[in-house]
Protein backbone atom coordinates (compact mmCIF):
# COMPACT_ATOMS: atom_id res chain seq x y z
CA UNK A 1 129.46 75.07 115.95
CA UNK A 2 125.57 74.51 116.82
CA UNK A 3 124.25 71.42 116.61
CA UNK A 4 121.99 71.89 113.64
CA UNK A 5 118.94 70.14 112.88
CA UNK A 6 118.17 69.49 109.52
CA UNK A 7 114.33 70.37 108.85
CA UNK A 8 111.95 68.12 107.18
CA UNK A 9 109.06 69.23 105.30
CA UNK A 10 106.10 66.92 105.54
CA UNK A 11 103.33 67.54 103.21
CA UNK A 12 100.25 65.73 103.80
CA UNK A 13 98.05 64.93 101.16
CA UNK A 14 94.40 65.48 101.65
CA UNK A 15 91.52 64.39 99.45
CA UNK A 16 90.27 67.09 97.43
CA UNK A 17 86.69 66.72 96.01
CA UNK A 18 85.62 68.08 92.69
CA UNK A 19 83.24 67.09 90.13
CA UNK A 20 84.84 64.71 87.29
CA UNK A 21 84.32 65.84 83.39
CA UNK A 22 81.21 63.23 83.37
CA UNK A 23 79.65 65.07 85.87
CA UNK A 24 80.18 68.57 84.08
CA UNK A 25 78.85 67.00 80.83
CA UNK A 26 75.36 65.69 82.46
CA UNK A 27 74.81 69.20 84.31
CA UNK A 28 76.20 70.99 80.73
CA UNK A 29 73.06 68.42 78.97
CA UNK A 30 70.44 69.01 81.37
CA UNK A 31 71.17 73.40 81.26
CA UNK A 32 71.52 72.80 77.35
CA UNK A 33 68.21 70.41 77.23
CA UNK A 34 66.07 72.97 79.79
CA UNK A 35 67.11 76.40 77.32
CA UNK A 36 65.54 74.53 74.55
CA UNK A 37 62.43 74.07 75.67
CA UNK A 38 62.06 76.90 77.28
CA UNK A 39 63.01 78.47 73.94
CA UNK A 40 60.52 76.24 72.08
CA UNK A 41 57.59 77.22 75.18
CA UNK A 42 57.96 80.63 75.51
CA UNK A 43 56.36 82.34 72.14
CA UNK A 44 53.51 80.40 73.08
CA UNK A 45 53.41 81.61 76.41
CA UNK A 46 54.23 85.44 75.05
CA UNK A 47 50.97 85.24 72.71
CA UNK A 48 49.16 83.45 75.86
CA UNK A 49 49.75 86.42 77.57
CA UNK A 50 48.69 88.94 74.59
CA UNK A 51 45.92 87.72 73.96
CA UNK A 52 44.81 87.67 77.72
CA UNK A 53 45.99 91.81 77.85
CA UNK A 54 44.07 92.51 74.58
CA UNK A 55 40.89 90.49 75.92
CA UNK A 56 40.90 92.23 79.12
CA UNK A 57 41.44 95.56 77.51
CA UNK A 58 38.66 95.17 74.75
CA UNK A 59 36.42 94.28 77.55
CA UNK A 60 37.04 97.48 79.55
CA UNK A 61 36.22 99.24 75.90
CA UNK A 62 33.19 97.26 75.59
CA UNK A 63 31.88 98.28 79.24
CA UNK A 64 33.12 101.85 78.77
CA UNK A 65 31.05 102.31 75.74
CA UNK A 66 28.12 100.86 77.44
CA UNK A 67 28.15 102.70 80.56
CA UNK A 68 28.22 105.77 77.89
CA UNK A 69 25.19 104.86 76.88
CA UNK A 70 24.68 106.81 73.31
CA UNK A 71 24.49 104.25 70.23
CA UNK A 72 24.86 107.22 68.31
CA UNK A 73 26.67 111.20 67.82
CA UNK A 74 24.73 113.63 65.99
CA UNK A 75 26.97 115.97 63.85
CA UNK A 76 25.79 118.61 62.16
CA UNK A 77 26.59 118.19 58.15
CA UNK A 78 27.08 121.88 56.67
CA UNK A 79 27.11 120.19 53.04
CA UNK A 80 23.32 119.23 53.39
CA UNK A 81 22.32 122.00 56.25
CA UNK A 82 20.93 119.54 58.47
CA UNK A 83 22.16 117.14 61.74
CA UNK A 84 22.52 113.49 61.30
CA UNK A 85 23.08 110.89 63.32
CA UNK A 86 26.15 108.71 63.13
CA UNK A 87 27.86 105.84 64.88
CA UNK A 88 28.93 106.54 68.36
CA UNK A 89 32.39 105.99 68.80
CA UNK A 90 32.54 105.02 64.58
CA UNK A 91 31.63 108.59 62.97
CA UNK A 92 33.43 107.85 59.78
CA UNK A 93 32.24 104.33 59.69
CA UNK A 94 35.45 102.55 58.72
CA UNK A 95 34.33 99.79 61.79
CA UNK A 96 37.68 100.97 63.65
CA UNK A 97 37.12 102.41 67.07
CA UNK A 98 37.62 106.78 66.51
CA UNK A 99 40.65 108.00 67.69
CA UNK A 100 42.07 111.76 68.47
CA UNK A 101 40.44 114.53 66.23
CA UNK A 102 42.89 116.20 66.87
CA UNK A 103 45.47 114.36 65.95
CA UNK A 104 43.89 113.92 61.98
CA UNK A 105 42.67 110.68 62.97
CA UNK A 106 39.63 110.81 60.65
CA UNK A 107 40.28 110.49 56.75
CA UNK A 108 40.28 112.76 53.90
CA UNK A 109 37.00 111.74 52.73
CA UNK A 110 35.48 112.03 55.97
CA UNK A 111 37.12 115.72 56.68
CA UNK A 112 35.78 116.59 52.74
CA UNK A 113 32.25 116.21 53.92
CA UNK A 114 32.52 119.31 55.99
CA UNK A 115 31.34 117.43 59.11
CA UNK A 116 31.12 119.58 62.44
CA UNK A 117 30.54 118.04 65.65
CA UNK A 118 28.39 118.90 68.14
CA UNK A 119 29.98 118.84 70.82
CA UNK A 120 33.33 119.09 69.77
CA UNK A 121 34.09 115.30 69.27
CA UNK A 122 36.62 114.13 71.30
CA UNK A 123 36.90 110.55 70.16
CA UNK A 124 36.99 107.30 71.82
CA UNK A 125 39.91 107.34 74.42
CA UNK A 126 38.96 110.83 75.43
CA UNK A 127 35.31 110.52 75.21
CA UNK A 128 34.73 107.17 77.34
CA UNK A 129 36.48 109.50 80.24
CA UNK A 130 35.80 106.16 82.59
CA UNK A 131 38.30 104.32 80.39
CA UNK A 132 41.79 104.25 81.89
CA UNK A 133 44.42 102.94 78.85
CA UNK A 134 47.77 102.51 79.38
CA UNK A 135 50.12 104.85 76.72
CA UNK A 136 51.84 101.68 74.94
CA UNK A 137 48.12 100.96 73.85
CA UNK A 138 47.63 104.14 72.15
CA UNK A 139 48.73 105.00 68.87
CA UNK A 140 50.03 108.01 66.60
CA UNK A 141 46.00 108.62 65.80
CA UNK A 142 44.94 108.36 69.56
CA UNK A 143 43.29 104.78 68.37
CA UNK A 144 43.43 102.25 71.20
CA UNK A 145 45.58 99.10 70.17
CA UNK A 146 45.88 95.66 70.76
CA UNK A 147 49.20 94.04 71.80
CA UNK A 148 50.24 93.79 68.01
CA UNK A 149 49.52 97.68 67.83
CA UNK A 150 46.31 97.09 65.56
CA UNK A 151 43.62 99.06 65.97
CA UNK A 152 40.63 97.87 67.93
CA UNK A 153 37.73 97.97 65.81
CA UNK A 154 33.44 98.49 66.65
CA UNK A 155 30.94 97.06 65.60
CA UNK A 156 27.18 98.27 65.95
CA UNK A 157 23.80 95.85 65.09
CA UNK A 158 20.10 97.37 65.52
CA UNK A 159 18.00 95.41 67.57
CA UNK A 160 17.72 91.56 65.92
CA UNK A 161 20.80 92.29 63.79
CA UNK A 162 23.56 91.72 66.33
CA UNK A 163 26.18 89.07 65.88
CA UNK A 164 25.79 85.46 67.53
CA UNK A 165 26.04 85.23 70.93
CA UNK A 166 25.67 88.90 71.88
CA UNK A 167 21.98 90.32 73.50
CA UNK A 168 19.90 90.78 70.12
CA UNK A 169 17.25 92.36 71.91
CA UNK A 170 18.57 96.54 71.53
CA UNK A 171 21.25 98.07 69.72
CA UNK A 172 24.68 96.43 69.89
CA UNK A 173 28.17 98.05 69.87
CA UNK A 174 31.01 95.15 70.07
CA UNK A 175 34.61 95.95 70.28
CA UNK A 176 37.02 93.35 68.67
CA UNK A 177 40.53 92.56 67.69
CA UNK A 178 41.63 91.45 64.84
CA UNK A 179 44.04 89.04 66.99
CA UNK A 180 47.33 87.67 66.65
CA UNK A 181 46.62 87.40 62.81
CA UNK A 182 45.81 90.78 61.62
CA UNK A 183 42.61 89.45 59.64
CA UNK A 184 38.82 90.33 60.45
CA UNK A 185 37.86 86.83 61.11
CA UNK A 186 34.57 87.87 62.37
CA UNK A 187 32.86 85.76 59.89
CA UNK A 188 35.45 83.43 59.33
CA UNK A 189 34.41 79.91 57.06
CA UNK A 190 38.42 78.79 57.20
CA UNK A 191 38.16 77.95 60.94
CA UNK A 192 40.83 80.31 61.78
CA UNK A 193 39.36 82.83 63.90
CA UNK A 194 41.35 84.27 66.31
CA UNK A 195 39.83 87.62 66.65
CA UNK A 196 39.34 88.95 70.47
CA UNK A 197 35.88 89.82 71.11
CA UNK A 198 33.81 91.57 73.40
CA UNK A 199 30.74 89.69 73.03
């Protein structure tokens, strides 16, 4: 018979490290403490940033409509045989900046009045062909928006007329947003103006 010898397992032990369930609990409180405020922070950061694309865009409107030069369009009115001259950029005076014609941007009333426009109108975004405006800023009407998909809206002044703090000297045209509110604070007595303005 062989002389056998009997095996012996040795099993060392060797110090494993890991983190103990305190340790999870503070890194588990610090991830749960920095997701609420970044939760709390970041609408206010969001509308930071919207209101710094909408200011930026109203002032490439505003310099667009300047560089056109024209304060006003002259249409030719069929109903009293004779050309008139209306708001550049505003033909149907309802203070929002003109969209597409073509896309029955201007309203009933307006269309009633048998209006034909010489040149063929093309509207803002078309007309001011300097004015480069992303699609997402563009509506159904061809109306450029502001980052709450409003409208921007015009507003013209004759000399001495124009609002405070824009050049009163010759005629205005000032493009604004209504802001993140939605209301024409543009003479505003509650203190909550938040409208975006060129001027």
């Amino acid at each position: 018979m062989l002389n056998a010898k009997p095996h012996t397992l040795t099993l060392t032990l060797r110090h494993i490290s890991a983190f103990t369930l305190i340790e999870m609990m503070v890194v588990m409180a610090v991830i749960a403490a920095l997701a609420g405020i970044s939760i709390a922070v970041l609408p206010n950061i969001t509308k930071g940033n919207q209101v710094k694309v909408t200011k930026a865009l109203v002032i490439a409107v505003a310099a667009a409509t300047e560089a056109y030069g024209a304060s006003h369009h002259q249409i030719y009115d069929t109903s009293i045989k004779q050309f008139r001259q209306l708001p550049a950029w505003d033909i149907d005076a309802d203070s929002i900046l003109d969209g597409d014609p073509a896309r029955g941007e201007f309203n009933a009333s307006f269309r009633a009045g048998d209006l034909i426009l010489i040149p063929d109108y093309p509207g803002a975004l078309l007309g001011l062909n300097t004015l480069q405006v992303p699609d997402n800023r563009v509506n159904e009407l061809g109306r450029i928006t502001d980052s709450w998909g409003q409208p921007l809206h015009i507003v013209h002044a004759g000399p001495g007329s124009a609002p405070a703090g824009a050049d009163t000297g010759r005629h205005f045209i000032g493009i604004y947003s209504l802001g993140p509110d939605g209301e024409d604070d543009t003479s505003a007595v509650t203190g909550d103006d938040d409208d975006i303005r060129s001027w």
